[in-house]
C-alpha atoms as a PDB file:
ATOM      1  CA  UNK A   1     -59.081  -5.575 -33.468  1.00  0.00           C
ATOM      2  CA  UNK A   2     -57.992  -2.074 -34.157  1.00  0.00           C
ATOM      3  CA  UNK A   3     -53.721  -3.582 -33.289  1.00  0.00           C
ATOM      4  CA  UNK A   4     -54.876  -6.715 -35.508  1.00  0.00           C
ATOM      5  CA  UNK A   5     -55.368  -4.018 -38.997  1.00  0.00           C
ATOM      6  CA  UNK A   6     -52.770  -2.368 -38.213  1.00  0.00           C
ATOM      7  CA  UNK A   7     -50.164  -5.346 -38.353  1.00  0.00           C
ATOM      8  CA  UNK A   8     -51.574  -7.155 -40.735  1.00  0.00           C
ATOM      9  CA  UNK A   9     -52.093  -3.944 -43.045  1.00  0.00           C
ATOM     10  CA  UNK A  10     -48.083  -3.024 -42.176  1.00  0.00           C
ATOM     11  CA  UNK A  11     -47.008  -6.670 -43.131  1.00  0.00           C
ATOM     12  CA  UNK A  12     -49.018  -6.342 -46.178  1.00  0.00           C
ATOM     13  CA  UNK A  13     -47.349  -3.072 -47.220  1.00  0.00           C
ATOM     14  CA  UNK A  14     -44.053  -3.074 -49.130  1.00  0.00           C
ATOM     15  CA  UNK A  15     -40.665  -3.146 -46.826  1.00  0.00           C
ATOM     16  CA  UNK A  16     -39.617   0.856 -46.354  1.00  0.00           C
ATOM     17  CA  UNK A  17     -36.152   1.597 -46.028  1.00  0.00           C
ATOM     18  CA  UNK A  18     -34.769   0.723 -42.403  1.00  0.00           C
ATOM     19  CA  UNK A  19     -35.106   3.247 -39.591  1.00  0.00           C
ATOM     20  CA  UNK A  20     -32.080   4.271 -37.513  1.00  0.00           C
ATOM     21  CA  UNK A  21     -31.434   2.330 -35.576  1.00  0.00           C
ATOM     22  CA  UNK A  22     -33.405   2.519 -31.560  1.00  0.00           C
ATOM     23  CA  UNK A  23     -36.112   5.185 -33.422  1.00  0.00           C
ATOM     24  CA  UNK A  24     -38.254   6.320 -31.080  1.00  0.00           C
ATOM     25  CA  UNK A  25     -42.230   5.361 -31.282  1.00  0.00           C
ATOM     26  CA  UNK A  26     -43.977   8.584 -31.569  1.00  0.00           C
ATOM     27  CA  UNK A  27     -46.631   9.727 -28.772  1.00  0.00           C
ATOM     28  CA  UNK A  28     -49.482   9.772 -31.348  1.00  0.00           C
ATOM     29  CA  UNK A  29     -48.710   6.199 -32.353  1.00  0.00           C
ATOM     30  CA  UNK A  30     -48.289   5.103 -28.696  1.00  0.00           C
ATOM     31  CA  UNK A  31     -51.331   7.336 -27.700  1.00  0.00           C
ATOM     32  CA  UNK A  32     -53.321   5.387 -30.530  1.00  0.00           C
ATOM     33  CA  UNK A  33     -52.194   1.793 -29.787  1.00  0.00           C
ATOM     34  CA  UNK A  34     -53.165   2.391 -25.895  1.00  0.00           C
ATOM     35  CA  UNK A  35     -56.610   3.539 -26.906  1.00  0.00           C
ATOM     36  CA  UNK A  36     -57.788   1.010 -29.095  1.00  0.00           C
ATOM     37  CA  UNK A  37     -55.944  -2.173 -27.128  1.00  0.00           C
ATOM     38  CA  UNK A  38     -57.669  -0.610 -23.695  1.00  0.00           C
ATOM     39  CA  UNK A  39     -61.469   0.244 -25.686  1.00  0.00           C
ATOM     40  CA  UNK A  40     -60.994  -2.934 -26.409  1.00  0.00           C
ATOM     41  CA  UNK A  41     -60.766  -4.645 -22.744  1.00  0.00           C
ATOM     42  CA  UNK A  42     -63.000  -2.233 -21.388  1.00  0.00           C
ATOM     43  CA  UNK A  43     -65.579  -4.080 -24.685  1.00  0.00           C
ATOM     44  CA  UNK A  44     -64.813  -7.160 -23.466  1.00  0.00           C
ATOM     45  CA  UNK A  45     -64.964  -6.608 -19.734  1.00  0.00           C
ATOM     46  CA  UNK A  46     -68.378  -4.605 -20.083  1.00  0.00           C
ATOM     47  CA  UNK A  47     -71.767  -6.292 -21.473  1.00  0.00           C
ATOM     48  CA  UNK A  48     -73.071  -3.025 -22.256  1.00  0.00           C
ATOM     49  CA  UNK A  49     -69.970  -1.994 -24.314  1.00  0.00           C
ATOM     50  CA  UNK A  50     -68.507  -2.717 -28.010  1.00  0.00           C
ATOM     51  CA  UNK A  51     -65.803  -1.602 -30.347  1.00  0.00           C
ATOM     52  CA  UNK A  52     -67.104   0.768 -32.532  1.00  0.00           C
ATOM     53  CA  UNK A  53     -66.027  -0.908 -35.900  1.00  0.00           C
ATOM     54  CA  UNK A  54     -66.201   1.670 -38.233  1.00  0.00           C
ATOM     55  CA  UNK A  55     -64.401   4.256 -35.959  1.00  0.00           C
ATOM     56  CA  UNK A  56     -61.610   1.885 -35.270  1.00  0.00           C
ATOM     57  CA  UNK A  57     -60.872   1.312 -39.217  1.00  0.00           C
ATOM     58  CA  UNK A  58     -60.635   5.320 -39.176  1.00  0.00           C
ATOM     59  CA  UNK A  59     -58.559   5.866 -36.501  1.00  0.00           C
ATOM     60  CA  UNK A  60     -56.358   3.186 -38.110  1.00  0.00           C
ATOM     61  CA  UNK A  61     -56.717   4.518 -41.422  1.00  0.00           C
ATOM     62  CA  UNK A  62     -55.542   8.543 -39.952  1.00  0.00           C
ATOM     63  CA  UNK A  63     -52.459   6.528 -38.180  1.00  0.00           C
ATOM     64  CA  UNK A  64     -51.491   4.459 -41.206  1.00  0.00           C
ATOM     65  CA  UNK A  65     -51.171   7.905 -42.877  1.00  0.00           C
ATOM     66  CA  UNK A  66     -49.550   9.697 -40.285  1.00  0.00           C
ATOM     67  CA  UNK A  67     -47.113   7.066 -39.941  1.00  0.00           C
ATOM     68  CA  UNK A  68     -46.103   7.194 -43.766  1.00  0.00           C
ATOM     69  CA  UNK A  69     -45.903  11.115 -43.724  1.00  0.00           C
ATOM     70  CA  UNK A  70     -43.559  10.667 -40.881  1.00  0.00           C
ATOM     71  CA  UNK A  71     -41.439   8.195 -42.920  1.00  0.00           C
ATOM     72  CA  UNK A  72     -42.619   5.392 -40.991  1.00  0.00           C
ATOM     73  CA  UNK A  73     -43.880   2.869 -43.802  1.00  0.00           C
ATOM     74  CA  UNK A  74     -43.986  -0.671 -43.590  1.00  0.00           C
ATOM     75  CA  UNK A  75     -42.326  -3.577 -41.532  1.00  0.00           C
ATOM     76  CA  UNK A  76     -40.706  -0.384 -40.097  1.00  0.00           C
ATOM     77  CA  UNK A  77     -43.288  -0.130 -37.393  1.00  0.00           C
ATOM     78  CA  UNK A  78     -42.114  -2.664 -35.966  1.00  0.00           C
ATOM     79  CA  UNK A  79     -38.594  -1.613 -35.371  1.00  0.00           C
ATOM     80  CA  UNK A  80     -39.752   1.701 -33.333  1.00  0.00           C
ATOM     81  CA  UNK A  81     -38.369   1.532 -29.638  1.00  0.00           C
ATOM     82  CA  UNK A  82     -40.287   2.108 -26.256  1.00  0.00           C
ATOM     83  CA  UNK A  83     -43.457   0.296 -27.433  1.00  0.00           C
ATOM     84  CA  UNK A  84     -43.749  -1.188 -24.628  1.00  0.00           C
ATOM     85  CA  UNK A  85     -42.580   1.376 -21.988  1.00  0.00           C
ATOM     86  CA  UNK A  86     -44.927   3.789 -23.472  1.00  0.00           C
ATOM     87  CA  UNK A  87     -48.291   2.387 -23.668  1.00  0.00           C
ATOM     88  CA  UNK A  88     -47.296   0.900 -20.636  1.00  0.00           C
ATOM     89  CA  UNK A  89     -47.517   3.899 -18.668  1.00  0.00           C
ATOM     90  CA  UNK A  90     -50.098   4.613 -20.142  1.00  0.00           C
ATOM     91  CA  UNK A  91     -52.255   1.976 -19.011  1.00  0.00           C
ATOM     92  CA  UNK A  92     -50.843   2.325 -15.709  1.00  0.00           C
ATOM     93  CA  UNK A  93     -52.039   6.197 -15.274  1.00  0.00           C
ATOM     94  CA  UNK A  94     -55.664   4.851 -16.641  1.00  0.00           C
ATOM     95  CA  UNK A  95     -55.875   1.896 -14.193  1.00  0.00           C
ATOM     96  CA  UNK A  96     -55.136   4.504 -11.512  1.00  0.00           C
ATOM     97  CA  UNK A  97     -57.284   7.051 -12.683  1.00  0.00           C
ATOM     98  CA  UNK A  98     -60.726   4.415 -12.649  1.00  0.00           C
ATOM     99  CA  UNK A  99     -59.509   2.921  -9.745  1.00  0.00           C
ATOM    100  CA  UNK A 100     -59.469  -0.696 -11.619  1.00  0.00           C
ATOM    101  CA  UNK A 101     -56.968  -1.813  -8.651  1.00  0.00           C
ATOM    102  CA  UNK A 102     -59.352  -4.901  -8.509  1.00  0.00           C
ATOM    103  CA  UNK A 103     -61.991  -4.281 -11.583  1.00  0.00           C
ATOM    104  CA  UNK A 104     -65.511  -5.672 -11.477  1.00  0.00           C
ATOM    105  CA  UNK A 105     -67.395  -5.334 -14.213  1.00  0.00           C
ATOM    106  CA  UNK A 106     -69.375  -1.923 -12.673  1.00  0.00           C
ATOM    107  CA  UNK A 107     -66.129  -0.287 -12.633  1.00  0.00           C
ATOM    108  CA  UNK A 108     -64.586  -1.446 -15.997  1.00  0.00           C
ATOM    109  CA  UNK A 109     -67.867  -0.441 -17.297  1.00  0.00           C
ATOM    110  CA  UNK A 110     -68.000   3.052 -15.326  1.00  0.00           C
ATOM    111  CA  UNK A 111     -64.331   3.599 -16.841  1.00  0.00           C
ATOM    112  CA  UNK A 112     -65.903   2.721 -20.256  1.00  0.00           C
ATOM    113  CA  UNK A 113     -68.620   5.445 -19.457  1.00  0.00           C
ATOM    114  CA  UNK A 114     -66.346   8.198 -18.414  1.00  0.00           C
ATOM    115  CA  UNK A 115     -64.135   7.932 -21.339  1.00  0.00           C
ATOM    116  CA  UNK A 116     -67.202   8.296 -23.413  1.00  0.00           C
ATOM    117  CA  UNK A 117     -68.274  10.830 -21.849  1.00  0.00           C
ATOM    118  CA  UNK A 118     -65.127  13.017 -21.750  1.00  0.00           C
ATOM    119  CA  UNK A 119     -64.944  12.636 -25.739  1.00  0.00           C
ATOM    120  CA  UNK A 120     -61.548  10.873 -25.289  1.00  0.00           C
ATOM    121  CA  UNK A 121     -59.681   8.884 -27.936  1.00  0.00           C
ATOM    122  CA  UNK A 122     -60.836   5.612 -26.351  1.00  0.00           C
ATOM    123  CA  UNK A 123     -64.286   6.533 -25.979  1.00  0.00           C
ATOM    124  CA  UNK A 124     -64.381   7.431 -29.359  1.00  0.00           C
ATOM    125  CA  UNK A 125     -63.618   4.269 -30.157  1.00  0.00           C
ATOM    126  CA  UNK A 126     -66.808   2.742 -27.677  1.00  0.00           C
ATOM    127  CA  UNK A 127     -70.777   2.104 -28.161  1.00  0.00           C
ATOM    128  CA  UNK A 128     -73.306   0.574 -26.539  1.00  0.00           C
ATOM    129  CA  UNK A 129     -73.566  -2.894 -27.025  1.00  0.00           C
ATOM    130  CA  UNK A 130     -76.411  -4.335 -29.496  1.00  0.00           C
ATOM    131  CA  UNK A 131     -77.385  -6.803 -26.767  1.00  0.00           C
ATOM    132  CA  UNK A 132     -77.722  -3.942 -24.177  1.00  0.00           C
ATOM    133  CA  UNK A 133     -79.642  -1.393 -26.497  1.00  0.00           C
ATOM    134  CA  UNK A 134     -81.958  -4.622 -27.211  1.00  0.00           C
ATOM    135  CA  UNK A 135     -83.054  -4.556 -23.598  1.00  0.00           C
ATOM    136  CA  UNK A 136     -83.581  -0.883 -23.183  1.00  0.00           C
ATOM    137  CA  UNK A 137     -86.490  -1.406 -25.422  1.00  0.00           C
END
């Protein structure tokens, strides 16, 4: 959701000048881009869990603008390097750190709990689910 804004509101931006060439993603853009793509598995592994829609379009709105005070406007996102590497490792520190080895839904949803509770980027980015607050009541 969150990575789906972001590239269609980069394509939609005009072309900035080129970056150097192998530019370096930033750690607050990879940080970001791992939160939101893993809030939203843990929403879709977890019944009990959504995307909270509003604070998605803020945390994309406070990267969009970080991005362009950086320089970093435009297609240009796209040309950053270590992407992949970065959010990578990453996910593979938060895997290890829920023990999601072999997930079940108990522990992708404990994950999604813990992050909420620790006040972290991704569970910022987490609420309960309408369906599950419906059958609290």
């Amino acid at each position: 959701m969150l990575m789906g804004r972001l590239a269609a509101t980069c394509a939609a931006m005009a072309c900035a000048a080129p970056l150097a060439a192998d530019t370096a993603a930033p750690e607050y853009y990879l940080d970001a881009i791992f939160a939101a793509s893993t809030a939203e598995r843990l929403a879709e592994f977890c019944s009990r869990i959504d995307v909270d829609l509003v604070a998605s379009v803020q945390a994309s709105n406070a990267l969009l603008s970080q991005l362009e005070g950086d320089g970093i406007e435009g297609n240009a996102v796209f040309e950053l390097s270590g992407i992949e590497a970065g959010v990578g490792a990453r996910q593979a520190a938060f895997v290890a750190r829920h023990g999601l080895d072999a997930p079940d839904e108990e522990r992708i949803c404990a994950a999604a709990d813990a992050e909420i509770m620790a006040e972290s980027a991704i569970g910022a980015l987490l609420v309960p689910a309408a369906n599950a607050m419906e059958t609290d009541q």
